[in-house]
Protein backbone atom coordinates (compact mmCIF):
# COMPACT_ATOMS: atom_id res chain seq x y z
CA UNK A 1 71.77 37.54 5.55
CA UNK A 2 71.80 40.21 2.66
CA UNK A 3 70.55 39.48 -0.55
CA UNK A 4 71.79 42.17 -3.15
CA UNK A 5 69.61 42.34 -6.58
CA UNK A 6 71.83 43.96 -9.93
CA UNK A 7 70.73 43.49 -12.97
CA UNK A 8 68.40 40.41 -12.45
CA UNK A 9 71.78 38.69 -10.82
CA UNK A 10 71.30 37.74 -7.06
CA UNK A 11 74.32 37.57 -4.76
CA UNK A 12 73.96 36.39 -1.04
CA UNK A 13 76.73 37.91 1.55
CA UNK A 14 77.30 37.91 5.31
CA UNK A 15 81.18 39.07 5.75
CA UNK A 16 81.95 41.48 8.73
CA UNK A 17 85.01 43.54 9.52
CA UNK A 18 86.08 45.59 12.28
CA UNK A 19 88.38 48.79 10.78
CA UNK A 20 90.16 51.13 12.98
CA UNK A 21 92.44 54.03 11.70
CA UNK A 22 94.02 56.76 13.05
CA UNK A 23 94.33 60.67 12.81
CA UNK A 24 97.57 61.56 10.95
CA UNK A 25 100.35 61.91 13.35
CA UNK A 26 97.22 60.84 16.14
CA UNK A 27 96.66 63.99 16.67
CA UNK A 28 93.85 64.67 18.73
CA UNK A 29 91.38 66.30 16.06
CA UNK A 30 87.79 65.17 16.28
CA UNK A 31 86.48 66.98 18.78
CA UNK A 32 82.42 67.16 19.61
CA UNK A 33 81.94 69.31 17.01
CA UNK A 34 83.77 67.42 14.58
CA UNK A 35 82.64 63.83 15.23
CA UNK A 36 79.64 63.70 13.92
CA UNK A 37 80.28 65.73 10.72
CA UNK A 38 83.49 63.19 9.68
CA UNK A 39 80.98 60.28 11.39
CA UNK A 40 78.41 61.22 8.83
CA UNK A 41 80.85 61.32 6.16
CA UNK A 42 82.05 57.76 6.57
CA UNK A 43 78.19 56.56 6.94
CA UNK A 44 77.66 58.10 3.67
CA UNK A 45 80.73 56.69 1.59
CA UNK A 46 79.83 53.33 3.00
CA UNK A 47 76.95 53.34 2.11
CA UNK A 48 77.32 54.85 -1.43
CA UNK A 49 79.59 51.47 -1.61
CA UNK A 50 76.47 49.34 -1.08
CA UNK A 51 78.08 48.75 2.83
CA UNK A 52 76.47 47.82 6.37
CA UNK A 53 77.26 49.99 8.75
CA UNK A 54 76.81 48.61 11.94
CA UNK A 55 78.29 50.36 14.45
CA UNK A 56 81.12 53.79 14.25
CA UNK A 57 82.50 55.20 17.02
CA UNK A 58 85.74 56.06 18.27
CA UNK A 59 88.32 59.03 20.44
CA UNK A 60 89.79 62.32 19.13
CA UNK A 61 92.54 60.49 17.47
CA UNK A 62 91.35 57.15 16.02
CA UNK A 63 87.77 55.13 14.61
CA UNK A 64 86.27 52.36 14.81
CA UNK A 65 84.03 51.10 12.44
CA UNK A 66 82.30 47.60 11.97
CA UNK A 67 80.44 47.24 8.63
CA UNK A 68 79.59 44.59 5.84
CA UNK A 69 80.89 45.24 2.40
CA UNK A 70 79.92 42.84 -0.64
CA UNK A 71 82.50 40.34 -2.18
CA UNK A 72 83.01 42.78 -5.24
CA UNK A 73 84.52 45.64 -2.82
CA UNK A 74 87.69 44.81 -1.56
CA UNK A 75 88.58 45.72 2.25
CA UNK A 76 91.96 47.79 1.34
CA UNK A 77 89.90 49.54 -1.11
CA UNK A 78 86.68 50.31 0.57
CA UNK A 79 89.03 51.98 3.53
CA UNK A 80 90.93 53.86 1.03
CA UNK A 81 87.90 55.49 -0.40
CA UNK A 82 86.21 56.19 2.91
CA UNK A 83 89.10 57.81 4.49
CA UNK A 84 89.64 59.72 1.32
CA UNK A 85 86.12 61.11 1.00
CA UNK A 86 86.07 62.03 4.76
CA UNK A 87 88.85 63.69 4.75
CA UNK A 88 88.30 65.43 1.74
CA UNK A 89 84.59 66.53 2.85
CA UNK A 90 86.01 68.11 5.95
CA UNK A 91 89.17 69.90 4.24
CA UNK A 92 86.57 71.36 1.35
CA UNK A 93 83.01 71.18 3.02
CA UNK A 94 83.26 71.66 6.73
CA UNK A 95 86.43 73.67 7.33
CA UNK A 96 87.27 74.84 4.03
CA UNK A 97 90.40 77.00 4.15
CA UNK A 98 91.02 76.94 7.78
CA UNK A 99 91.66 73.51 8.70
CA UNK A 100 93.93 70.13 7.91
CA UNK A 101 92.68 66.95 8.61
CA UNK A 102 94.27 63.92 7.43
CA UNK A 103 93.96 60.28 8.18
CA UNK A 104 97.21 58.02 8.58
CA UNK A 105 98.10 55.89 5.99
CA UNK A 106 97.77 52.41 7.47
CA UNK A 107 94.58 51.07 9.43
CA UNK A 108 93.86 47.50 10.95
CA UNK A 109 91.37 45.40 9.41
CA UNK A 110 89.37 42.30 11.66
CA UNK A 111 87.15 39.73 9.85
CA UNK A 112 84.51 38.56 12.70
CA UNK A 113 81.67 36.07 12.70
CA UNK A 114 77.53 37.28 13.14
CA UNK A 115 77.98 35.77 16.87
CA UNK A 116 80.12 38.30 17.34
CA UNK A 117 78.59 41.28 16.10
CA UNK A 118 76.99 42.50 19.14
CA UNK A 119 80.33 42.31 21.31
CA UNK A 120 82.04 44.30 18.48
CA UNK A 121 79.27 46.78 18.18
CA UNK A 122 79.29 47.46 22.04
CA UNK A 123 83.31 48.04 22.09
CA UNK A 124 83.04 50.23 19.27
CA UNK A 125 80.18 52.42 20.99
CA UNK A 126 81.62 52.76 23.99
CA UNK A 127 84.79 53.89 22.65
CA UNK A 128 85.15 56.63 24.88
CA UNK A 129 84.52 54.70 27.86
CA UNK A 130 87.07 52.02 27.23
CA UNK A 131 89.70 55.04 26.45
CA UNK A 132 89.13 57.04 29.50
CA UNK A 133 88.84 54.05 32.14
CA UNK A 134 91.99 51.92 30.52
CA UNK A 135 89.63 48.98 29.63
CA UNK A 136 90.33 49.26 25.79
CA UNK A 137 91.47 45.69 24.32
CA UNK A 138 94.67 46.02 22.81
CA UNK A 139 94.00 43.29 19.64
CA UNK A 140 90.82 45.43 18.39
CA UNK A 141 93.18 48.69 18.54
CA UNK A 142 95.69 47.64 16.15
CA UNK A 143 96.49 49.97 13.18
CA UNK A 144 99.78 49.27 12.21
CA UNK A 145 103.07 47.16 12.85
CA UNK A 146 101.79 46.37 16.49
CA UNK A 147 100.75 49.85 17.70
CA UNK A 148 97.63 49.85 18.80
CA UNK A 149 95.38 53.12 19.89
């Protein structure tokens, strides 16, 4: 349960969704160095948008992230501005000059219940894992038009 307090107004939330979006052209870009630098970037812009961040993970080419936003935000529009700022941050902050990163344009969105929160924060940290032994689940890959990760 969150309680959020503006302006003597008090609005109760629990929503959760699942995003996963992809390197442009999935090319393989976050590497160890990278991660936690565009990882930290995404936190940030979350949370700047009064979201949950519950679990982020993900491969070289694609992230996960499960989160609660409030009512106010809309999903297609909290995505848009954390892809934005992340890639921005590492095109003008990280690797200024030298470097190209760009997310693709589409992403997959999942609504899930609390009961579910631990399974979805487990997939999403053991990202890696699921990638490099084949044991990924196809339905929480989906980005766009049916291709999954």
């Amino acid at each position: 349960m969150w309680i959020q307090e503006k302006r003597n107004k008090v609005s109760y939330w629990k929503l959760y969704y699942h995003f996963v979006w992809g390197t442009k052209n999935r090319l393989r870009l976050i590497d160890s160095i990278l991660e936690p630098q565009v990882y930290r970037a995404i936190a940030a812009k979350a949370l700047e948008m009064d979201g949950i961040v519950h679990a982020l993970g993900g491969v070289e080419d694609h992230i996960h992230l499960a989160v609660s936003i409030p009512p106010k935000i809309a999903p297609a529009k909290f995505i848009g501005d954390v892809k934005g700022n992340s890639s921005h941050f590492i095109n003008h902050v990280v690797r200024p000059g030298d470097f190209e990163f760009y997310w693709q344009d589409t992403y997959g969105v999942f609504s899930f219940g609390e009961k579910n929160l631990s399974a979805v924060v487990r997939y999403i940290h053991d990202q890696k894992k699921h990638h490099a032994e084949g044991t990924w689940i196809p339905a929480m890959e989906m980005m766009d038009d049916g291709e999954s990760a």
